[in-house]
C-alpha atoms as a PDB file:
ATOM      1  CA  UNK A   1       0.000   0.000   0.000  1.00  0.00           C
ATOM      2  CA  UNK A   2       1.430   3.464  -0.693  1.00  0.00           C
ATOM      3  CA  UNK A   3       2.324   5.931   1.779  1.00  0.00           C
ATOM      4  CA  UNK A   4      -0.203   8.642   1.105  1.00  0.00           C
ATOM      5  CA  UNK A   5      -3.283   6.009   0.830  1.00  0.00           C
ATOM      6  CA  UNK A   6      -1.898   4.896   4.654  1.00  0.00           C
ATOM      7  CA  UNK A   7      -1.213   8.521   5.477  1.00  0.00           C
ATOM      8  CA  UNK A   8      -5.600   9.075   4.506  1.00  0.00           C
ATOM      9  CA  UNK A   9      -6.441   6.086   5.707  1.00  0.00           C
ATOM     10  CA  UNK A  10      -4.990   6.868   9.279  1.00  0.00           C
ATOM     11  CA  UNK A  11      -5.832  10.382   8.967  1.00  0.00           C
ATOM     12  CA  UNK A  12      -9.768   9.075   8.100  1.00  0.00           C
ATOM     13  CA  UNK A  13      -9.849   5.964  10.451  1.00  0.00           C
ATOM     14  CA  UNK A  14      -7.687   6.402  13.281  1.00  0.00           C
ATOM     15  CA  UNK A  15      -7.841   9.717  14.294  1.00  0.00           C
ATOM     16  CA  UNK A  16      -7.318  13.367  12.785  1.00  0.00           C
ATOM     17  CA  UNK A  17      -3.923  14.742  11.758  1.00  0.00           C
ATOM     18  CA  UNK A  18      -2.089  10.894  12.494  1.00  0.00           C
ATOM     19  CA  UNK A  19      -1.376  10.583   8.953  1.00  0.00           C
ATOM     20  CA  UNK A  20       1.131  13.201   9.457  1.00  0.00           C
ATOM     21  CA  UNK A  21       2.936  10.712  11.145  1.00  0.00           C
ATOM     22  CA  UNK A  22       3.642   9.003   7.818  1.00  0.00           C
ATOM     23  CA  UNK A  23       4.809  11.713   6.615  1.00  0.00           C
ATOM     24  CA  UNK A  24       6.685  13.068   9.051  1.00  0.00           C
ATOM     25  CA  UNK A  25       5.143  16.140  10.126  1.00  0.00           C
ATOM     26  CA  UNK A  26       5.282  15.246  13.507  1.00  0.00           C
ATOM     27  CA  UNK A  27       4.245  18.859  14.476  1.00  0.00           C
ATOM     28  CA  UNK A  28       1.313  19.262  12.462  1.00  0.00           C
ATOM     29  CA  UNK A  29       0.346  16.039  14.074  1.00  0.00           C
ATOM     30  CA  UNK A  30       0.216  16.832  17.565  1.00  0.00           C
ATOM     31  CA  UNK A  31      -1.253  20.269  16.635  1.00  0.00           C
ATOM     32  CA  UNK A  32      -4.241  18.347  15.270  1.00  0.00           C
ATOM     33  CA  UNK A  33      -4.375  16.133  17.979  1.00  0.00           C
ATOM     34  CA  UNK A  34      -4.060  18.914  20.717  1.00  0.00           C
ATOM     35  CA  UNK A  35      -7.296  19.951  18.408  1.00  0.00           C
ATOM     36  CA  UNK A  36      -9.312  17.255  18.438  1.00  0.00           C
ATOM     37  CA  UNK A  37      -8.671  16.150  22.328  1.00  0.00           C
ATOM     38  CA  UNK A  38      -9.646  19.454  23.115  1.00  0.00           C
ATOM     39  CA  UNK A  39     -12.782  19.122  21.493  1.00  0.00           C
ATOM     40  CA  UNK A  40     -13.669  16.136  22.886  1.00  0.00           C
ATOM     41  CA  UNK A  41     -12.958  17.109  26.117  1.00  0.00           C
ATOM     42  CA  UNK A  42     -15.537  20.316  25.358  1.00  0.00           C
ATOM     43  CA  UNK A  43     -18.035  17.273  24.000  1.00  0.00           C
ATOM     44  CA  UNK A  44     -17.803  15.037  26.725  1.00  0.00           C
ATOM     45  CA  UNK A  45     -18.044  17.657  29.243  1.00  0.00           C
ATOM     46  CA  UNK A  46     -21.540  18.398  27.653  1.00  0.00           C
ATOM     47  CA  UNK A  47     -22.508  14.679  27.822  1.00  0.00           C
ATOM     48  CA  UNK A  48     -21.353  13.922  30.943  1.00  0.00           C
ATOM     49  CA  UNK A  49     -23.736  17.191  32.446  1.00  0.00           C
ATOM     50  CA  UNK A  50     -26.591  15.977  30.817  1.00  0.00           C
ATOM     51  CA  UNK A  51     -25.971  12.857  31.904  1.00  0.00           C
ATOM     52  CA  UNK A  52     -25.395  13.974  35.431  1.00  0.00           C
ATOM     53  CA  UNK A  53     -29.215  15.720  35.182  1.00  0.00           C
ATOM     54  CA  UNK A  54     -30.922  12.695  33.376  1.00  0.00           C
ATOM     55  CA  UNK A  55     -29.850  10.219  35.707  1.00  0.00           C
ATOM     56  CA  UNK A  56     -30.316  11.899  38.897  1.00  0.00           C
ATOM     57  CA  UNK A  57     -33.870  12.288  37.756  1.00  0.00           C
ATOM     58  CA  UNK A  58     -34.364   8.754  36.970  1.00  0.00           C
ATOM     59  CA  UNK A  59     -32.330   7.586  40.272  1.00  0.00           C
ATOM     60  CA  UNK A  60     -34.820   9.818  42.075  1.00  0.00           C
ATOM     61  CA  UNK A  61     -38.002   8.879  40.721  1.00  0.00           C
ATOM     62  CA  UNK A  62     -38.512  11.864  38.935  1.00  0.00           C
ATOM     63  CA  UNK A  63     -38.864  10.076  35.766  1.00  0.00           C
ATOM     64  CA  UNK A  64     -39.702   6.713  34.115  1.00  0.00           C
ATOM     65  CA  UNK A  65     -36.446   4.771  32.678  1.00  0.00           C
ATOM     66  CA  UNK A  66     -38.208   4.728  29.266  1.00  0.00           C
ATOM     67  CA  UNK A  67     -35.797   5.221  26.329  1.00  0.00           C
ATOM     68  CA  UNK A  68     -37.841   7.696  24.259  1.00  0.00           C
ATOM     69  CA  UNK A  69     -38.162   9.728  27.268  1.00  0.00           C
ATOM     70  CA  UNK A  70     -34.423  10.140  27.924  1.00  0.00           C
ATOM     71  CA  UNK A  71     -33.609  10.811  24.081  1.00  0.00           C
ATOM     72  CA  UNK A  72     -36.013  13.407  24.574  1.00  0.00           C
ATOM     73  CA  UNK A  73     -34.519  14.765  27.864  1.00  0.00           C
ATOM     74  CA  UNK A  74     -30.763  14.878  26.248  1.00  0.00           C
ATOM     75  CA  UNK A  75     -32.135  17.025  23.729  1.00  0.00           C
ATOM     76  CA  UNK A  76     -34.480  19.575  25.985  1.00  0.00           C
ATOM     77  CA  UNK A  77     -31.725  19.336  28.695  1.00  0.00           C
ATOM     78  CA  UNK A  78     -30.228  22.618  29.357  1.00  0.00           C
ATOM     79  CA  UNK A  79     -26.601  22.772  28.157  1.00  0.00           C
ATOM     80  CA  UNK A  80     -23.338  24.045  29.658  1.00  0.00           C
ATOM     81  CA  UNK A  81     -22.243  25.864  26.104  1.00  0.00           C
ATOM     82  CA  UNK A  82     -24.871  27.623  24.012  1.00  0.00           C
ATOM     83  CA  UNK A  83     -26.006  25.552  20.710  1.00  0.00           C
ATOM     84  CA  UNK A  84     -23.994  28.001  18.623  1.00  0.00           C
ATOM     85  CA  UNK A  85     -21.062  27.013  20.589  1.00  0.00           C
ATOM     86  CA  UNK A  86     -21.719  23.116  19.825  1.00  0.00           C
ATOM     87  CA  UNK A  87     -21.995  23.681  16.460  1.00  0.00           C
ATOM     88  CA  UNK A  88     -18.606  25.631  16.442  1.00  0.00           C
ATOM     89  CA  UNK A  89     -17.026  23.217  17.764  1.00  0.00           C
ATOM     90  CA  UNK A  90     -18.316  20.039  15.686  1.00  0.00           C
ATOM     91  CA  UNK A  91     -17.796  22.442  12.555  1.00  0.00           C
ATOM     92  CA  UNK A  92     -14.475  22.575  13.960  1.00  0.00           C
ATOM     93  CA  UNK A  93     -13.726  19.100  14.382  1.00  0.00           C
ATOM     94  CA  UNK A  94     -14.821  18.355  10.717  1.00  0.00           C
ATOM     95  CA  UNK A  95     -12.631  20.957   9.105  1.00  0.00           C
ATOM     96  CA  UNK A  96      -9.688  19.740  10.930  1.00  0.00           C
ATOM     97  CA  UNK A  97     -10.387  15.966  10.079  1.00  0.00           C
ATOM     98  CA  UNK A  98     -10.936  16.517   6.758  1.00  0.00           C
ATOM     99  CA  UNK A  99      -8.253  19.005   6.034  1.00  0.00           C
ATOM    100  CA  UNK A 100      -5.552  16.513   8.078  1.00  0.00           C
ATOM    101  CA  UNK A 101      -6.873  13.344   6.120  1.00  0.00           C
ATOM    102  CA  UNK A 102      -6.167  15.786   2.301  1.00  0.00           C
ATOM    103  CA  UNK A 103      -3.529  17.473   3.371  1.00  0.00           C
ATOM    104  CA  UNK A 104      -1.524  14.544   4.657  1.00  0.00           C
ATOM    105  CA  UNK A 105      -2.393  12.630   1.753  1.00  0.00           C
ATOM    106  CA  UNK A 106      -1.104  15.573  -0.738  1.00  0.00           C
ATOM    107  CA  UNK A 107       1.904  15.707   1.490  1.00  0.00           C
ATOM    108  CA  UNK A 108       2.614  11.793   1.123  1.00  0.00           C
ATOM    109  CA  UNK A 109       2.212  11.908  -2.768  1.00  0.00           C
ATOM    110  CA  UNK A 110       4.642  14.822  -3.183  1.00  0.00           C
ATOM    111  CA  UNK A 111       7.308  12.619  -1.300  1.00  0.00           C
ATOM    112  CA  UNK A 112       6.505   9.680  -3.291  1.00  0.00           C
ATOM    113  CA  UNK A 113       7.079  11.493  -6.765  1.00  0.00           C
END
């Protein structure tokens, strides 16, 4: 298999920005992880407070454990961040995922050539 198809594959699979390991650009790698565990840090901060909310209610008797009623309490749930801010954030995530997985491809197929 050639370098930049591993480099996209990783990139695509794995996690953002480790095809850049292929290609050594070590630096660009750890920027896009730094990215991308700070974002899910920011996401499972969010889950974790709903969570907290939901199942305190249910532990209490508040509410049923029906599954339709919890999807429908993670979504009316208040947040920590604003929706805005969520979006921001997985808009975020996808531009760096998809600009590691091309750009670490590009950069694999100018080395091989």
């Amino acid at each position: 298999m050639k370098t930049e198809h591993k480099a996209a594959i990783y990139s695509a699979i794995v996690f953002p920005g480790s095809g850049y390991f292929f290609t050594n650009q070590k630096i660009r790698g750890y920027l896009c992880l730094a990215t991308c565990v700070v974002i899910l840090f920011i996401l499972m901060r969010e889950a974790w407070f709903k969570a907290q909310i939901i199942s305190k209610k249910i532990v209490f008797g508040e509410i049923p454990f029906d599954l339709n009623l919890i999807r429908e309490l993670i979504l009316t749930t208040p947040s920590i961040y604003s929706d805005s801010m969520i979006s921001l954030v997985y808009g975020v995530l996808f531009l760096v995922w998809a600009s590691s997985l091309i750009d670490s491809y590009l950069i694999a197929k100018k080395e091989n050539s």
